[in-house]
C-alpha atoms as a PDB file:
ATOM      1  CA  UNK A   1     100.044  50.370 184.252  1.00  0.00           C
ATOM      2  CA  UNK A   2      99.145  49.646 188.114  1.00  0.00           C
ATOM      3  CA  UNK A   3      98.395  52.649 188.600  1.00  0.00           C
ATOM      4  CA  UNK A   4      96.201  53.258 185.277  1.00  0.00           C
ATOM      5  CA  UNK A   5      94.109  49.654 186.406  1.00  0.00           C
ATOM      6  CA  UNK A   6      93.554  50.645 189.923  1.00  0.00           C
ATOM      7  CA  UNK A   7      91.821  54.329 188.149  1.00  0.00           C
ATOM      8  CA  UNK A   8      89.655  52.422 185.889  1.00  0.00           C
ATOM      9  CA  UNK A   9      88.847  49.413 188.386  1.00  0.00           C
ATOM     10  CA  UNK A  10      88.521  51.198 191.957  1.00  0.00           C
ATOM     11  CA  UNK A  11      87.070  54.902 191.173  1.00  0.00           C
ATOM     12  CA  UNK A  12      84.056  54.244 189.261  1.00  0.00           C
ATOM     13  CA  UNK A  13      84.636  57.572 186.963  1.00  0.00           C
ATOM     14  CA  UNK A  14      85.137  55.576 184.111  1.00  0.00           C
ATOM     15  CA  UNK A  15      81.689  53.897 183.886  1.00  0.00           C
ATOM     16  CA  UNK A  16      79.770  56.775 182.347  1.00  0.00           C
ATOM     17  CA  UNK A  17      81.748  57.100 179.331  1.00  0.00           C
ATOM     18  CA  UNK A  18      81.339  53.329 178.539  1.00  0.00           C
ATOM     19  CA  UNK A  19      85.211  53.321 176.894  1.00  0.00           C
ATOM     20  CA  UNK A  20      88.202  52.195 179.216  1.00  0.00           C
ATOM     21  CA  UNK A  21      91.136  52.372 176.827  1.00  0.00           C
ATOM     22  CA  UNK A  22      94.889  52.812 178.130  1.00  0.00           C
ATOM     23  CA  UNK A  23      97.090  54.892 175.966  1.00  0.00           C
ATOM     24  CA  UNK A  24     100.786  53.470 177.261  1.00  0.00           C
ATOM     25  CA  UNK A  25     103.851  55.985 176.265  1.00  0.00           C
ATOM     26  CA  UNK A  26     106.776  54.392 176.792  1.00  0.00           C
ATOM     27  CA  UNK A  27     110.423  54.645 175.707  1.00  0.00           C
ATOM     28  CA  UNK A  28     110.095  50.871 175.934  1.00  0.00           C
ATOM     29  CA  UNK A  29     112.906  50.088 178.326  1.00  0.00           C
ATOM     30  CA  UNK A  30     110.503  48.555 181.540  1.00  0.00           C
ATOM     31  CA  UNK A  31     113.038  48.659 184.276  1.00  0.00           C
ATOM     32  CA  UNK A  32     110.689  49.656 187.436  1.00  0.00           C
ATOM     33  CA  UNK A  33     108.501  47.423 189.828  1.00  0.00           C
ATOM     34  CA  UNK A  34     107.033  48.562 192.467  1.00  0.00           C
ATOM     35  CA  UNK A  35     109.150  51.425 192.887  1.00  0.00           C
ATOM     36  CA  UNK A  36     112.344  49.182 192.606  1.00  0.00           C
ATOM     37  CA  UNK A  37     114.353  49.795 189.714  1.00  0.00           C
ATOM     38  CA  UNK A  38     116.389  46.809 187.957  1.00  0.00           C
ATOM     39  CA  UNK A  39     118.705  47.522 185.205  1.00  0.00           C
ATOM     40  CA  UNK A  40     117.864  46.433 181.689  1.00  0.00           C
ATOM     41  CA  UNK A  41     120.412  43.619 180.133  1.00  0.00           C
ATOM     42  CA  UNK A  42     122.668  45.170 178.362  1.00  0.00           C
ATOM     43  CA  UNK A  43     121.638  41.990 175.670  1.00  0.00           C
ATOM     44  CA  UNK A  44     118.404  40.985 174.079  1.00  0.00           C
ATOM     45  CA  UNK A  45     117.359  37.865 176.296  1.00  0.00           C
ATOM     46  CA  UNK A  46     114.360  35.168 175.998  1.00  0.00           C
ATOM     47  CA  UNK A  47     111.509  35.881 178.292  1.00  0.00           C
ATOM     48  CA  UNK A  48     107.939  34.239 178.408  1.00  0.00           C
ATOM     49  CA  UNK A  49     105.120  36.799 178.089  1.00  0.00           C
ATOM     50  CA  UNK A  50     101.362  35.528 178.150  1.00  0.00           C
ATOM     51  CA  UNK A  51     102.476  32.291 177.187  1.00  0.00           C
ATOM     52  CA  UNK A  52     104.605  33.680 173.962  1.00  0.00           C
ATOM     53  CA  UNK A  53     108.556  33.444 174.304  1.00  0.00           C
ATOM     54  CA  UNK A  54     109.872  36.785 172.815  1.00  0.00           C
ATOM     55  CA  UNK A  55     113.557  38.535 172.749  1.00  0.00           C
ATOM     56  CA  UNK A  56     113.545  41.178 174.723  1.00  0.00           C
ATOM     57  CA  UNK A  57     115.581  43.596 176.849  1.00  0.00           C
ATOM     58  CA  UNK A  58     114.039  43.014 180.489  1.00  0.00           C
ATOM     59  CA  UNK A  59     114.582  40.436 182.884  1.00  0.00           C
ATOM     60  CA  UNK A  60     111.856  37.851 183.379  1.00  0.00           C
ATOM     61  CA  UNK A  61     110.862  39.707 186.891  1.00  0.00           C
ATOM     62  CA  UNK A  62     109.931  42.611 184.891  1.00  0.00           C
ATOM     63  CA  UNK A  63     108.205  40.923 182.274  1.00  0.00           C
ATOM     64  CA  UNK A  64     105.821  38.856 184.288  1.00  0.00           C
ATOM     65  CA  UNK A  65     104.989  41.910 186.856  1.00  0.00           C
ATOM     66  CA  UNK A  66     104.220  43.457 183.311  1.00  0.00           C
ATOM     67  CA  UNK A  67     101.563  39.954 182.380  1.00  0.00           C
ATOM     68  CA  UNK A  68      99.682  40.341 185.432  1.00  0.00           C
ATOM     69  CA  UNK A  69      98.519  44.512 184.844  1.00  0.00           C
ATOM     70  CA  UNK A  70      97.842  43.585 180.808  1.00  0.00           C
ATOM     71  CA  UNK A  71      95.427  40.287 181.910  1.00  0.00           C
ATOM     72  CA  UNK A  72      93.767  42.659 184.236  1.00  0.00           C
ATOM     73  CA  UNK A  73      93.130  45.322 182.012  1.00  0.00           C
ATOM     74  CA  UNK A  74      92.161  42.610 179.844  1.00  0.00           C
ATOM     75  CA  UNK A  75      89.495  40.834 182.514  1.00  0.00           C
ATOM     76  CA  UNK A  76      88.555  44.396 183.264  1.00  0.00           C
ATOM     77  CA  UNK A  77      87.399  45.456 180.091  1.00  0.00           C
ATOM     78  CA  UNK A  78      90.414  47.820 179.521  1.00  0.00           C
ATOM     79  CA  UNK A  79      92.276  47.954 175.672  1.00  0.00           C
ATOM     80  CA  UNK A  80      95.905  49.307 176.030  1.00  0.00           C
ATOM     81  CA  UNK A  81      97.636  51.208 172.305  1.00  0.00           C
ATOM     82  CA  UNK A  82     100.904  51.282 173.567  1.00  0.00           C
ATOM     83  CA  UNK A  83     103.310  53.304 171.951  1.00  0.00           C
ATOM     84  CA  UNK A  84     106.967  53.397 171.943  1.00  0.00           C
ATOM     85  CA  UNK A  85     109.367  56.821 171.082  1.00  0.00           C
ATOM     86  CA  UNK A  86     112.800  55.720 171.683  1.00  0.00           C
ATOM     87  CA  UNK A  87     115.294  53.600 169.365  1.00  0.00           C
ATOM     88  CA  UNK A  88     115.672  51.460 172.585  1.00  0.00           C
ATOM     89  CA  UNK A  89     111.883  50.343 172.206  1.00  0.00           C
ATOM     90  CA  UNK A  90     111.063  46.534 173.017  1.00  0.00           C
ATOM     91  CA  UNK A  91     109.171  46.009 169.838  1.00  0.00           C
ATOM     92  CA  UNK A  92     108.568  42.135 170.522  1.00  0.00           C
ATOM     93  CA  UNK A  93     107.050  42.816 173.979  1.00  0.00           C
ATOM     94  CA  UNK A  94     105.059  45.905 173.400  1.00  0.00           C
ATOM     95  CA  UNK A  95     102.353  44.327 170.761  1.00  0.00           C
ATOM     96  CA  UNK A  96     101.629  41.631 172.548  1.00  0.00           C
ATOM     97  CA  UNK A  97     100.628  43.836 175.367  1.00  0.00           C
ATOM     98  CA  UNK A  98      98.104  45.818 172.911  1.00  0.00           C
ATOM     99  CA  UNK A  99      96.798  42.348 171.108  1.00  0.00           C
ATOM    100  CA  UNK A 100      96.241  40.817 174.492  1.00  0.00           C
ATOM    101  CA  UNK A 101      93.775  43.795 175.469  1.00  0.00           C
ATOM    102  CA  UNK A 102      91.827  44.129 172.244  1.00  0.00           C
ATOM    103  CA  UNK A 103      94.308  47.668 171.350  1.00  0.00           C
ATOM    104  CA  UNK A 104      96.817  48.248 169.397  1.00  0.00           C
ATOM    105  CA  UNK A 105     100.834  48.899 169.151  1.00  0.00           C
ATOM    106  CA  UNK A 106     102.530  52.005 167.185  1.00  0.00           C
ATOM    107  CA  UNK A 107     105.997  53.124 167.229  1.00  0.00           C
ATOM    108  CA  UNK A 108     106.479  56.896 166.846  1.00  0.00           C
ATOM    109  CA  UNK A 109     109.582  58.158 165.353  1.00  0.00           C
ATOM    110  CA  UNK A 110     108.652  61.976 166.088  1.00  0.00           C
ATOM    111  CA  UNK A 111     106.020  64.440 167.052  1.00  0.00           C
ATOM    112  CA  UNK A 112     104.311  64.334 164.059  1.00  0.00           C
ATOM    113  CA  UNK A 113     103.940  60.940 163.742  1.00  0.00           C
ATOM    114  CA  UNK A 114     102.684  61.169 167.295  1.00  0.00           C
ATOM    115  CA  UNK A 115      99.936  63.266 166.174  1.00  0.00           C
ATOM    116  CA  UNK A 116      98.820  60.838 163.540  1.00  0.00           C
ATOM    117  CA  UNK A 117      98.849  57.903 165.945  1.00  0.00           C
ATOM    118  CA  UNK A 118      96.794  60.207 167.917  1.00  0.00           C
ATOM    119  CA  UNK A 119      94.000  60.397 164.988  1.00  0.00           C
ATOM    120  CA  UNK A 120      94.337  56.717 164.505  1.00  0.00           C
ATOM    121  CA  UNK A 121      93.227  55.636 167.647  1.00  0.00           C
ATOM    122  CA  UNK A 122      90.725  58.153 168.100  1.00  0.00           C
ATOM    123  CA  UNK A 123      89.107  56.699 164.675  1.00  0.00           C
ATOM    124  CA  UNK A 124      89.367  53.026 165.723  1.00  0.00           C
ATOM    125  CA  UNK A 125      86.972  53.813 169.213  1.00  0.00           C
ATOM    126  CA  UNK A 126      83.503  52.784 169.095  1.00  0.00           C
ATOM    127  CA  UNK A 127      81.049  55.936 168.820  1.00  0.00           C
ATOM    128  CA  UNK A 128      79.626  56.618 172.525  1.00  0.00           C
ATOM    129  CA  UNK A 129      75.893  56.948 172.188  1.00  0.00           C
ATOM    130  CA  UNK A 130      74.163  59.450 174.703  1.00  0.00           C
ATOM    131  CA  UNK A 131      70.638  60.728 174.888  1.00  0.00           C
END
């Protein structure tokens, strides 16, 4: 998600299209900061996440390095759809993350549901208008 942010914010190629959407994959087990990995509890724990307390498999750590890259997208004009493909997904984090940014959460059971998630968000963006 860092990385994603600093693209959007610092390299000015996304200004001409006019739409700065994320499209997180994840298998919804956020164990890595930084580089610096920290295992998941092997437990569903509370956490605090944009000011909602959720159960969740990540330690708090995680979570809040997590906040700070969805409020920038956020102040940066960036909607995240964030979907999860594992049976480990952290279904209680992963929405907020999408509501907080304007986007949108899906779970994908296989390839073909994938595809259709795929569709979906391509028919929720705003037409781009060009002369």
């Amino acid at each position: 998600m860092r990385l994603a942010n600093d693209e959007f914010i610092h390299s000015g190629r996304a200004e001409a299209y006019g739409q700065r959407i994320m499209i997180l994959l994840t298998d919804g087990m956020a164990n890595c900061i930084g580089g610096t990995y920290h295992n998941n509890p092997n437990s569903d724990i509370e956490i605090e996440f944009l000011g909602d307390t959720v159960q969740g498999r990540i330690y708090q750590n995680v979570a809040d390095s997590m906040a700070v890259e969805v409020e920038r997208a956020r102040n940066n004009g960036i909607r995240i759809y964030a979907i999860s493909f594992s049976s480990y997904a952290d279904e209680a984090l992963m929405p907020l993350k999408a509501r907080a940014t304007g986007g949108a959460y899906y779970y994908s059971e296989d390839h073909e549901t994938l595809t259709d998630i795929f569709v979906d968000i391509f028919y929720k963006l705003p037409p781009i208008l060009t002369h």
